[in-house]
N, C-alpha and C. Protein backbone atom coordinates (compact mmCIF):
# COMPACT_ATOMS: atom_id res chain seq x y z
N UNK A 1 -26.84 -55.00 38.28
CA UNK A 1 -27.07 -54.47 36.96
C UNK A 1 -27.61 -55.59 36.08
N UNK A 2 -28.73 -55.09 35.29
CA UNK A 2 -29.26 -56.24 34.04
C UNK A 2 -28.94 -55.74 32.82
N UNK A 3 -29.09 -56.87 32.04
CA UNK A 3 -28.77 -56.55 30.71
C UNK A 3 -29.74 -57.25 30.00
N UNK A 4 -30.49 -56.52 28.61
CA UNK A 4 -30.79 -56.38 27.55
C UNK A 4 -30.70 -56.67 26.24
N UNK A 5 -30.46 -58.36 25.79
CA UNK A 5 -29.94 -57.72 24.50
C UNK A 5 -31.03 -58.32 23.03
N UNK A 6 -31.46 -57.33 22.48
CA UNK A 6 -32.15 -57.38 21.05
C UNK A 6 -31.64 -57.82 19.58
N UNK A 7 -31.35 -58.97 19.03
CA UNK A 7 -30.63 -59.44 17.95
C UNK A 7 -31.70 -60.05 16.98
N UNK A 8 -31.45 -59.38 15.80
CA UNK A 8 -32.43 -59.38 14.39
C UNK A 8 -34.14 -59.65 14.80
N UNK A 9 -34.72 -58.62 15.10
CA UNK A 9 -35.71 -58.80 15.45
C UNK A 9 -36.68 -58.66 13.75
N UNK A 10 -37.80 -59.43 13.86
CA UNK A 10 -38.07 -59.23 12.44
C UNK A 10 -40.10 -58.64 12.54
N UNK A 11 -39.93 -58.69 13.83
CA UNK A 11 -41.65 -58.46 14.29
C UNK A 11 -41.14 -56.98 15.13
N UNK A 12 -42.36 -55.73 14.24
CA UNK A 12 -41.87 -54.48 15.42
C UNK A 12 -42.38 -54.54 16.67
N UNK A 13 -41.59 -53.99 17.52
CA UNK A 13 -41.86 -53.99 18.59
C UNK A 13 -43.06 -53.17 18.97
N UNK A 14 -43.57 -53.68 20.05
CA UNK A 14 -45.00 -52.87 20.62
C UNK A 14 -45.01 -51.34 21.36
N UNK A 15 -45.57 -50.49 21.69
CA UNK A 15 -45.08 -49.35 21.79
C UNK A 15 -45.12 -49.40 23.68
N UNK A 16 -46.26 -50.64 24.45
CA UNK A 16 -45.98 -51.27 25.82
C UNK A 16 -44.32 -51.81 25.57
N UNK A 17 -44.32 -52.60 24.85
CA UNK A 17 -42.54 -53.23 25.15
C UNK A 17 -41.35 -51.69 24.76
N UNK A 18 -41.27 -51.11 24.22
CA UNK A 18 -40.55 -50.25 23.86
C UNK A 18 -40.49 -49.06 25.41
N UNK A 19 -42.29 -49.13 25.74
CA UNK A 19 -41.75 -48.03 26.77
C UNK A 19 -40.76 -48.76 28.06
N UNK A 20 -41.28 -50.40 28.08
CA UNK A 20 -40.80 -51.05 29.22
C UNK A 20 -39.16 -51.41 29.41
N UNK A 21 -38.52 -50.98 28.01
CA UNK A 21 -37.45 -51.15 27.73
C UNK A 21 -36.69 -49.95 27.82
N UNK A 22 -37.45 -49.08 27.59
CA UNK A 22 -37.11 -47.32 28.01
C UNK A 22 -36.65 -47.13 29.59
N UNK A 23 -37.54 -47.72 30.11
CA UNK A 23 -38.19 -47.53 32.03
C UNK A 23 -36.62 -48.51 32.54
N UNK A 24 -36.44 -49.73 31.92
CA UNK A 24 -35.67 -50.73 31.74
C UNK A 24 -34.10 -50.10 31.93
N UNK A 25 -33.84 -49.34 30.76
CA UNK A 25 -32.63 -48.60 30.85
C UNK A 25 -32.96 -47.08 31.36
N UNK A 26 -33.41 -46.57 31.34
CA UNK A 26 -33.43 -45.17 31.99
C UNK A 26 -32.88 -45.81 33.84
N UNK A 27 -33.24 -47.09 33.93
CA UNK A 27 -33.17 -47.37 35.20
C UNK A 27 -32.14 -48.09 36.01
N UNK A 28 -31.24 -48.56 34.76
CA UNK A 28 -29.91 -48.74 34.97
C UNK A 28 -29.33 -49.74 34.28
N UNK A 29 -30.36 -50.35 33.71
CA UNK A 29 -30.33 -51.35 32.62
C UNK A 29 -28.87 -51.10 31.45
N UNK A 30 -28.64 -52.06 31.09
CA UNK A 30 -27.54 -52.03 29.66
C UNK A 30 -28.19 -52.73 28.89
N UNK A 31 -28.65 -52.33 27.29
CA UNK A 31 -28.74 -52.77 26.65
C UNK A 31 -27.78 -52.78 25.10
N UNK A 32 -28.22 -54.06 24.33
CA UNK A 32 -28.11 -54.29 23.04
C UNK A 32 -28.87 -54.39 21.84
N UNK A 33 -28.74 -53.40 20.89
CA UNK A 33 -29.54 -53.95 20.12
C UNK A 33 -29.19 -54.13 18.58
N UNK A 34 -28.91 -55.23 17.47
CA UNK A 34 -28.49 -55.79 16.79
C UNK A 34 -29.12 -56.10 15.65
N UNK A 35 -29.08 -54.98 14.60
CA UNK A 35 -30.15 -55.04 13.54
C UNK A 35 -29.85 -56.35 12.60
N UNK A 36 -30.82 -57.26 11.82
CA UNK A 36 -30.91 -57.41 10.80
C UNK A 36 -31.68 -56.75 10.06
N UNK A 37 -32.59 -56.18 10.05
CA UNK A 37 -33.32 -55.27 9.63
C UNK A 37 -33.73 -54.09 10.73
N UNK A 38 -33.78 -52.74 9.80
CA UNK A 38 -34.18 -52.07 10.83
C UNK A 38 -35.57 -52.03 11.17
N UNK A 39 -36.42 -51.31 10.25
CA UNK A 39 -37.59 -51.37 10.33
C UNK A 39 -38.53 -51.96 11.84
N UNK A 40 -38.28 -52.86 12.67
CA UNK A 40 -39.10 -53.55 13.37
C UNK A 40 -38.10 -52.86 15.15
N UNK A 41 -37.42 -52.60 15.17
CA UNK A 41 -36.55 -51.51 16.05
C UNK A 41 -36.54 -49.67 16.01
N UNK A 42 -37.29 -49.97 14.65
CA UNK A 42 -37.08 -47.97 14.21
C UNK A 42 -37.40 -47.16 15.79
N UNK A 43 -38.82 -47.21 16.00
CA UNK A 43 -39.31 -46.74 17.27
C UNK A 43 -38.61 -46.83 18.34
N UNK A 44 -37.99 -47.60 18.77
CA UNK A 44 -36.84 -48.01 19.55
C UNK A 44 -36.23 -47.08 19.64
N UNK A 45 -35.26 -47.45 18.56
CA UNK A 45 -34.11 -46.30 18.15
C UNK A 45 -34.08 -44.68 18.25
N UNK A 46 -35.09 -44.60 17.50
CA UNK A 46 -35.50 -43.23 17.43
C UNK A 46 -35.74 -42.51 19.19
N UNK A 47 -36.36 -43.12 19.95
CA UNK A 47 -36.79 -43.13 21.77
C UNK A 47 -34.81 -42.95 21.73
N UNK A 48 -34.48 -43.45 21.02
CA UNK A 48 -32.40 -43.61 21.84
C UNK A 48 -32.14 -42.31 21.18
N UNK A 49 -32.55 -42.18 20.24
CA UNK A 49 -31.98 -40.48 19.55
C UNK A 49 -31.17 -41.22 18.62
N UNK A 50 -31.35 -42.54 17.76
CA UNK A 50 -30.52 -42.77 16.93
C UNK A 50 -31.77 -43.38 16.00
N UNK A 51 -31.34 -42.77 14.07
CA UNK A 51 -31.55 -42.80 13.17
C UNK A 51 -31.12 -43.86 12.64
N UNK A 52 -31.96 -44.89 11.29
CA UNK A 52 -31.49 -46.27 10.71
C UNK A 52 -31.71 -45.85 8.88
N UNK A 53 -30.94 -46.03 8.44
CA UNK A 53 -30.88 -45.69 7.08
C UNK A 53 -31.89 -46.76 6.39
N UNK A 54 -32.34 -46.53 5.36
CA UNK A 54 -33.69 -47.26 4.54
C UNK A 54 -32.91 -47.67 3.62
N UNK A 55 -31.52 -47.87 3.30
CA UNK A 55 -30.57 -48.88 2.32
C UNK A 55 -29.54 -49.36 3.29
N UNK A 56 -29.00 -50.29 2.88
CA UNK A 56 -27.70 -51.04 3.47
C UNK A 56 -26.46 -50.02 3.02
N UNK A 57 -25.16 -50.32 3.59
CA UNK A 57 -24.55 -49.94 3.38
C UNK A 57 -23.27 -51.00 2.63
N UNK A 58 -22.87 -49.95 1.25
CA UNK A 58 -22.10 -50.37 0.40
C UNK A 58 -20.56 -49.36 0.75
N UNK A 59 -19.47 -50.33 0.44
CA UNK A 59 -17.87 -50.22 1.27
C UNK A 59 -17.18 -50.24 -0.23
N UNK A 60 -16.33 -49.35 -0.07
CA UNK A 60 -15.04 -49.23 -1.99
C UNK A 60 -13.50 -49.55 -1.05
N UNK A 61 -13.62 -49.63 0.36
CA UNK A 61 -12.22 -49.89 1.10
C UNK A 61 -12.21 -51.09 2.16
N UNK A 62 -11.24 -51.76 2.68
CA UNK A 62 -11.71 -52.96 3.55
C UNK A 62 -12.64 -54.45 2.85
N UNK A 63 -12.65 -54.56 1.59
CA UNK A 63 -13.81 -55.48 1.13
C UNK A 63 -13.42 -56.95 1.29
N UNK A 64 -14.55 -57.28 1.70
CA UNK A 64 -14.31 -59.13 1.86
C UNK A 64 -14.47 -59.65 0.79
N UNK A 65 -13.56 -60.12 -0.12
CA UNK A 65 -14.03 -61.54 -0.61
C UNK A 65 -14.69 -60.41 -2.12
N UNK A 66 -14.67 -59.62 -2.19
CA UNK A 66 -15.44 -58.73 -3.64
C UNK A 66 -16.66 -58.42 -3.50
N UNK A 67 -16.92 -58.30 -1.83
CA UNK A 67 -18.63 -57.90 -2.12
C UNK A 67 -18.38 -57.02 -1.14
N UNK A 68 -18.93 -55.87 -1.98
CA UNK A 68 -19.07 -54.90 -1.48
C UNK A 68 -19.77 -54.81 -0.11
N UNK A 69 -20.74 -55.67 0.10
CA UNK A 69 -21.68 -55.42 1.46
C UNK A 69 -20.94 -55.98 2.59
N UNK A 70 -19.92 -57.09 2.10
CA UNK A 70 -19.18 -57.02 3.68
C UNK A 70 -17.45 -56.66 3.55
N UNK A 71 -17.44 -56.21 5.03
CA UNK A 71 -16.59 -55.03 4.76
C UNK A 71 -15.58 -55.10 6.04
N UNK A 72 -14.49 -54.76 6.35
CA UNK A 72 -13.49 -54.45 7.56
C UNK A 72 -14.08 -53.03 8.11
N UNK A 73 -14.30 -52.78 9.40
CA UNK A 73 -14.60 -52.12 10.06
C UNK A 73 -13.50 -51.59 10.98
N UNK A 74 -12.73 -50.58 10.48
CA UNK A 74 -11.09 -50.06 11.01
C UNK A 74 -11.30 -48.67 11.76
N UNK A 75 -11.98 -48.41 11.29
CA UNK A 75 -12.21 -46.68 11.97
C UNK A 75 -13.40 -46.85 13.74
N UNK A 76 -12.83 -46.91 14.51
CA UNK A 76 -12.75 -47.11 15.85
C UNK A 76 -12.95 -46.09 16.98
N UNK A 77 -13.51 -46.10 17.80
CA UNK A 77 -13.27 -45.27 18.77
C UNK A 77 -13.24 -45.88 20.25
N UNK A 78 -12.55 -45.49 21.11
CA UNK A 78 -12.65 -46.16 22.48
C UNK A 78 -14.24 -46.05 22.85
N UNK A 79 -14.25 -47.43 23.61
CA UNK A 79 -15.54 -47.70 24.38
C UNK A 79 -15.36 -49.07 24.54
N UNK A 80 -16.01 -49.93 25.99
CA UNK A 80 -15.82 -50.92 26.20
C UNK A 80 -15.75 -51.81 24.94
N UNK A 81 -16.70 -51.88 24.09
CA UNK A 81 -17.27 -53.12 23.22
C UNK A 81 -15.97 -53.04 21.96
N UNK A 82 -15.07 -51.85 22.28
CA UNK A 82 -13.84 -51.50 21.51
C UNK A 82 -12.41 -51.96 21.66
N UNK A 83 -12.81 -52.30 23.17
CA UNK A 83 -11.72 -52.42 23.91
C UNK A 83 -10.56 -53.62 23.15
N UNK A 84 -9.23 -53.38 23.30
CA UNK A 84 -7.77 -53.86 22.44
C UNK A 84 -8.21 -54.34 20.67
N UNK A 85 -8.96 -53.90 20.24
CA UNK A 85 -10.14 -54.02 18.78
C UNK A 85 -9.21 -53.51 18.29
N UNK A 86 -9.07 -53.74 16.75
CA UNK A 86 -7.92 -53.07 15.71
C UNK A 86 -8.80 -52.74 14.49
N UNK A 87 -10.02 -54.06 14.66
CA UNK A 87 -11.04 -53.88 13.54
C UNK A 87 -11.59 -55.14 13.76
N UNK A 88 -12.97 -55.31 12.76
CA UNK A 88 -14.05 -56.20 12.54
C UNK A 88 -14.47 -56.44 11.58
N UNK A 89 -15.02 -57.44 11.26
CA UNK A 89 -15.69 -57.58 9.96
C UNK A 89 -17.55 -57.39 9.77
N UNK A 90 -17.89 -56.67 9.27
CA UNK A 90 -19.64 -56.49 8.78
C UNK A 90 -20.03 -57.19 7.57
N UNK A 91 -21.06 -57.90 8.02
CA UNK A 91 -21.86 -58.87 6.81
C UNK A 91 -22.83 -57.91 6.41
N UNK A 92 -23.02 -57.11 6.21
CA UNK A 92 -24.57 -56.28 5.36
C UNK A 92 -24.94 -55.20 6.95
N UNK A 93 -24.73 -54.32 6.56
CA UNK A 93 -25.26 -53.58 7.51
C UNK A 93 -26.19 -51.98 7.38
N UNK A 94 -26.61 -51.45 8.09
CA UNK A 94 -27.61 -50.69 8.18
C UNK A 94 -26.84 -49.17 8.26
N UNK A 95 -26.82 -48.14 8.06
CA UNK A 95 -26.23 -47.42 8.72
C UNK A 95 -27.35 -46.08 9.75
N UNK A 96 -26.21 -45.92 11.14
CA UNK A 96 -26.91 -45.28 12.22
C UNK A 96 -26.79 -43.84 12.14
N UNK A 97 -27.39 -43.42 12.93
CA UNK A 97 -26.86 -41.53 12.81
C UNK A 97 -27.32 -41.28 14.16
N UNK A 98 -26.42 -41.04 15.21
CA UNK A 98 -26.87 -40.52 16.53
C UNK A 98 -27.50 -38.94 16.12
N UNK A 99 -29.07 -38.62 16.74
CA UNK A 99 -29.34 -37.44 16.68
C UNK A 99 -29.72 -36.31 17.74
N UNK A 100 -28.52 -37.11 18.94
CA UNK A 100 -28.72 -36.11 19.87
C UNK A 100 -26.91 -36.34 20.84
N UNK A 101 -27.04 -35.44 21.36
CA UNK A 101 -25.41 -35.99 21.98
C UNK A 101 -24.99 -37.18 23.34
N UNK A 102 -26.29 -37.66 23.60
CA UNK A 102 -26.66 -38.48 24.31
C UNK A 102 -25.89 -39.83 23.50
N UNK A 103 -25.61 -39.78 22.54
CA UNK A 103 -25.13 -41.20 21.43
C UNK A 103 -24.08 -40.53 20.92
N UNK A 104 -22.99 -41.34 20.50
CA UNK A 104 -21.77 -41.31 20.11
C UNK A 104 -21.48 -42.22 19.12
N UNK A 105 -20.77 -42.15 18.09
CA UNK A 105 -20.73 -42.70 16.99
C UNK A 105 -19.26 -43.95 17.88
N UNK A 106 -19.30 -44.99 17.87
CA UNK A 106 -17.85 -45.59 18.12
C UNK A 106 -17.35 -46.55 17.03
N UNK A 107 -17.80 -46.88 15.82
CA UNK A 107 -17.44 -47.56 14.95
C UNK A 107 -17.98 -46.81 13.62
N UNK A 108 -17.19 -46.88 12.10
CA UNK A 108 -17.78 -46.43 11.27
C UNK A 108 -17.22 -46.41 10.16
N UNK A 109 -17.43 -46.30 9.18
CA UNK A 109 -16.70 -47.23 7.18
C UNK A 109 -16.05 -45.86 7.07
N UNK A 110 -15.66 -46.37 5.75
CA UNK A 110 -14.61 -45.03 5.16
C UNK A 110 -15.24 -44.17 4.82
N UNK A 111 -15.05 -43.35 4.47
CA UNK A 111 -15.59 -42.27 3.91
C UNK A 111 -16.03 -42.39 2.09
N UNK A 112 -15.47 -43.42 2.02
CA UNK A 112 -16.10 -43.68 0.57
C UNK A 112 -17.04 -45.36 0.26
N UNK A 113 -17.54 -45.08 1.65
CA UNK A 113 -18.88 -45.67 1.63
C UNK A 113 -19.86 -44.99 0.79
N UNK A 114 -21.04 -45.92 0.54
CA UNK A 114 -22.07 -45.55 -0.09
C UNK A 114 -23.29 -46.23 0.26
N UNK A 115 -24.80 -45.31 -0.22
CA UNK A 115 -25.89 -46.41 0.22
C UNK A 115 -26.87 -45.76 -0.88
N UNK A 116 -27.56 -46.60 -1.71
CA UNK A 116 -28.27 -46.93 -2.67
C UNK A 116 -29.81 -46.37 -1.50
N UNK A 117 -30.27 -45.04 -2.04
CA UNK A 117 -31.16 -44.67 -1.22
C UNK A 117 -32.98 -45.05 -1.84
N UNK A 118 -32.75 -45.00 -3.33
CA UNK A 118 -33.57 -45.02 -4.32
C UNK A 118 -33.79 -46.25 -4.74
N UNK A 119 -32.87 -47.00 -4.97
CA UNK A 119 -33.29 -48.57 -5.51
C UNK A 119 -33.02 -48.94 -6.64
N UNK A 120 -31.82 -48.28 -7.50
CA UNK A 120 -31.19 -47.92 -8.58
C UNK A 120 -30.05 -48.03 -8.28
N UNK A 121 -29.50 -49.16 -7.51
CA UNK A 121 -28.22 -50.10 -7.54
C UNK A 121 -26.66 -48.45 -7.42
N UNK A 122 -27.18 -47.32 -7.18
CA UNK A 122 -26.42 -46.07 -7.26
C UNK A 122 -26.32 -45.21 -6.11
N UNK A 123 -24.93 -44.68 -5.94
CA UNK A 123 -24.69 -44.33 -4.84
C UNK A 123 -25.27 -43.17 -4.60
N UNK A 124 -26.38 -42.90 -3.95
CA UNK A 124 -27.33 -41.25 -3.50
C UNK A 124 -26.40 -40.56 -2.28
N UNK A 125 -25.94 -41.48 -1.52
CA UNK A 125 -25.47 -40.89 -0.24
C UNK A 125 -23.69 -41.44 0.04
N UNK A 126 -22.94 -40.87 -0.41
CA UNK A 126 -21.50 -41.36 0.13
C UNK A 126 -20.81 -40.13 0.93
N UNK A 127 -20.25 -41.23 2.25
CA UNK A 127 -19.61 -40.42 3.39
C UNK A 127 -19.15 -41.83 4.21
N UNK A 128 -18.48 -41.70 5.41
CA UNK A 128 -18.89 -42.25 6.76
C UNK A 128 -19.64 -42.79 7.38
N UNK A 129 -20.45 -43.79 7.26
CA UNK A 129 -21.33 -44.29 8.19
C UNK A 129 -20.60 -44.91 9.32
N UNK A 130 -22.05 -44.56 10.20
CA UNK A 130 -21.79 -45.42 11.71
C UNK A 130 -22.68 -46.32 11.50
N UNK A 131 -21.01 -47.23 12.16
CA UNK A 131 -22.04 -48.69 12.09
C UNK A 131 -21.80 -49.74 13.81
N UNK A 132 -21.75 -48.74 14.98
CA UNK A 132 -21.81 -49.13 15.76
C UNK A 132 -21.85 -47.89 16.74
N UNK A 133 -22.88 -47.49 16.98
CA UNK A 133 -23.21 -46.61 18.76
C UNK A 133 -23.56 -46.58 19.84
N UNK A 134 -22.90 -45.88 20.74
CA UNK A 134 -23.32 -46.41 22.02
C UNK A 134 -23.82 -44.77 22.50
N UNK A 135 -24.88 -45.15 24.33
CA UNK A 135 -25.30 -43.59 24.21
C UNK A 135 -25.53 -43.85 25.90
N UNK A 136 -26.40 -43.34 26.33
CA UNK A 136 -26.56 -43.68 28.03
C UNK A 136 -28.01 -42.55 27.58
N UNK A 137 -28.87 -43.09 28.50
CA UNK A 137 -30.17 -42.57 28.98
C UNK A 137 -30.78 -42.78 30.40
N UNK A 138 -31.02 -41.93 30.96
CA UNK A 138 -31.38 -41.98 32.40
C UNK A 138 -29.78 -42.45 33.08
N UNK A 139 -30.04 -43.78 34.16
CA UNK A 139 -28.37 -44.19 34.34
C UNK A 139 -28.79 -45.35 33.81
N UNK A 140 -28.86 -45.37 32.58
CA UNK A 140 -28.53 -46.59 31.90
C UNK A 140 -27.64 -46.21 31.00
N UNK A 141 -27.48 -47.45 29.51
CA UNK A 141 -26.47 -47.43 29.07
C UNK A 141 -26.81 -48.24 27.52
N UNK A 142 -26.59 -48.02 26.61
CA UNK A 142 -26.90 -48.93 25.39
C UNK A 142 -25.87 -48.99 24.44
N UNK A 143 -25.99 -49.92 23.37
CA UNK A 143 -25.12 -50.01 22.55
C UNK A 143 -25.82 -50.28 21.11
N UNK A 144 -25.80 -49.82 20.16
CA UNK A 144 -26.24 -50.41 18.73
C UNK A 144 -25.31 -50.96 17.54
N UNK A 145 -25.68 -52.24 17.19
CA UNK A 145 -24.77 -52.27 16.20
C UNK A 145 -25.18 -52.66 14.35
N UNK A 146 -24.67 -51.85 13.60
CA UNK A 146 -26.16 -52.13 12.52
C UNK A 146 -26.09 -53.55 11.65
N UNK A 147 -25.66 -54.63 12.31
CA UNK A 147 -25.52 -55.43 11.75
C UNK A 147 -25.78 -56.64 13.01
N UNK A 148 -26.47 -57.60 12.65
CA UNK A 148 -26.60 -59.00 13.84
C UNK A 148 -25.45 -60.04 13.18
N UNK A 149 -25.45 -60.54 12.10
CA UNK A 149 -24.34 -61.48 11.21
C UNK A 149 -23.38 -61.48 12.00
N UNK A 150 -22.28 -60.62 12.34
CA UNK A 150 -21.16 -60.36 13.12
C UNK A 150 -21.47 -61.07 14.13
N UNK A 151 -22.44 -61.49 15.22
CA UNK A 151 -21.88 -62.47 16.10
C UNK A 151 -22.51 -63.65 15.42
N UNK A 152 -23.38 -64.21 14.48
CA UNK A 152 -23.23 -65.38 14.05
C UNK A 152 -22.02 -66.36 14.21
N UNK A 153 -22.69 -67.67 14.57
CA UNK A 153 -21.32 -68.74 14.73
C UNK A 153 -20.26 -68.59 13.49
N UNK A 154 -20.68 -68.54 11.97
CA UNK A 154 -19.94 -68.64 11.14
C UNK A 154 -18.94 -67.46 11.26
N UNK A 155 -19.07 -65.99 11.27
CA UNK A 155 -18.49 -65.22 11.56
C UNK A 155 -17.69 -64.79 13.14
N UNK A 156 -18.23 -65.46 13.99
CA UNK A 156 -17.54 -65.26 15.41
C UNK A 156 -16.18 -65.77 15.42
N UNK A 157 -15.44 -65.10 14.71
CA UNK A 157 -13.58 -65.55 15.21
C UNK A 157 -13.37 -64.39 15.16
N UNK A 158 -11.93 -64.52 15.13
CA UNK A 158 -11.15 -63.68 15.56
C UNK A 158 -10.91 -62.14 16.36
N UNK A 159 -11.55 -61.03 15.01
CA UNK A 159 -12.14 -59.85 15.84
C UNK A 159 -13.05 -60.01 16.12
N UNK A 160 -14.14 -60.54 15.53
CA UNK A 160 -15.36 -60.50 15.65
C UNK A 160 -16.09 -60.92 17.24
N UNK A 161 -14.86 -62.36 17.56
CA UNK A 161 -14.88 -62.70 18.46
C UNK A 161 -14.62 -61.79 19.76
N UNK A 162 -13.60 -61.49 19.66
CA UNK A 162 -13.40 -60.16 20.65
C UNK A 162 -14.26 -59.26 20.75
N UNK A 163 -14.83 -59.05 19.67
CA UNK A 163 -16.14 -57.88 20.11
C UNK A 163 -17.35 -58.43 20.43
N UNK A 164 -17.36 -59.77 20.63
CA UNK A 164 -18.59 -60.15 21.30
C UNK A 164 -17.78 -60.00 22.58
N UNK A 165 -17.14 -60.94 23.21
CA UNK A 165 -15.99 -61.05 23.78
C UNK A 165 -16.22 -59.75 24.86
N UNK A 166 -16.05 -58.65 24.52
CA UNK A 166 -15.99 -57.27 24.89
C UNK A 166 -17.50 -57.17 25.07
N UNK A 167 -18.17 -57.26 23.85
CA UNK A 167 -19.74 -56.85 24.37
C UNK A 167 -20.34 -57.61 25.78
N UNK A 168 -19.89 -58.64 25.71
CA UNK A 168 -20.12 -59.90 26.97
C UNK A 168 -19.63 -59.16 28.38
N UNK A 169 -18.23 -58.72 28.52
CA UNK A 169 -18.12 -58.10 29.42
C UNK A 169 -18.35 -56.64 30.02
N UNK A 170 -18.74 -55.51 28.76
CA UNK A 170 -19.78 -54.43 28.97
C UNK A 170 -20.64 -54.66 29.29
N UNK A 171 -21.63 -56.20 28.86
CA UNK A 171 -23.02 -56.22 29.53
C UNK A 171 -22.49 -56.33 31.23
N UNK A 172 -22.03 -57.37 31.44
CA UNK A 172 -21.76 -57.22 32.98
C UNK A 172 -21.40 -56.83 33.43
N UNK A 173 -20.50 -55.34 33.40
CA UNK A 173 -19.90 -54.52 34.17
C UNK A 173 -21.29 -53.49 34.35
């Protein structure tokens, strides 16, 4: 088994590399892919059946430090990259929307999240975001997470650590 993994890409990808990454996991491949921005992954994503929001996502529960953009990540679901996880911390993140059942939401904010859709510092959209999915295509296997910061050196302890930790050993299984 190979693995895949895509972290803050800031150049979009080509629509040759996207299919080769398709062919890649449809074929048994595991991948990662780790927004700092979405924009340059959209096409990507969209090929996975998963959606990237055009604002960041803003948190009123879990807050680091008084800023709203980074946040505790408590609401969980089993899946390897989950595995003995209680929670995590997000530096600025994107939010996902699986749009087919092929993807599964496994991480995601409170429900009194929000995301500034307009550009008027105001909440247009508050609910739940996912901010980590995983999905399988062909016999492959992927994972998204809408944030790259989280494995940065500065942020890699504790949970954070573990969920690389975990992501490390999903890639190789």
């Amino acid at each position: 088994m190979e693995a895949l993994v895509i972290s803050g890409a800031f150049k979009p990808l080509s629509q040759p590399e996207i299919e080769a990454i398709l062919r890649f996991v449809n074929k048994g491949g595991k991948l990662s892919i780790m927004l700092h921005i979405g924009f340059p992954v959209a096409d990507l994503l969209h090929a996975l059946n998963v959606s990237i929001s055009n604002g960041v996502i803003h948190e009123k529960e879990n807050i680091i430090q008084d800023n709203d953009l980074e946040f505790n990540i408590v609401n969980l679901k089993e899946h390897g990259v989950t595995d003995k996880l209680k929670q995590f911390s997000l530096y600025g993140g994107w939010a996902l929307l699986p749009t087919k059942e092929n993807t599964q939401i496994i991480a995601q904010t409170s429900d009194k999240a929000w995301i500034d859709l307009t550009g008027d510092n105001k909440a247009d959209a508050q609910q739940a975001f996912a901010t980590v999915v995983a999905g399988t295509m062909g016999s492959g296997q992927f994972v998204v997470f809408s944030d790259d910061a989280i494995f940065q050196n500065k942020f890699l302890k504790e949970n954070n650590y573990l969920l690389g930790r975990n992501l490390s050993i999903w890639l190789k299984k």
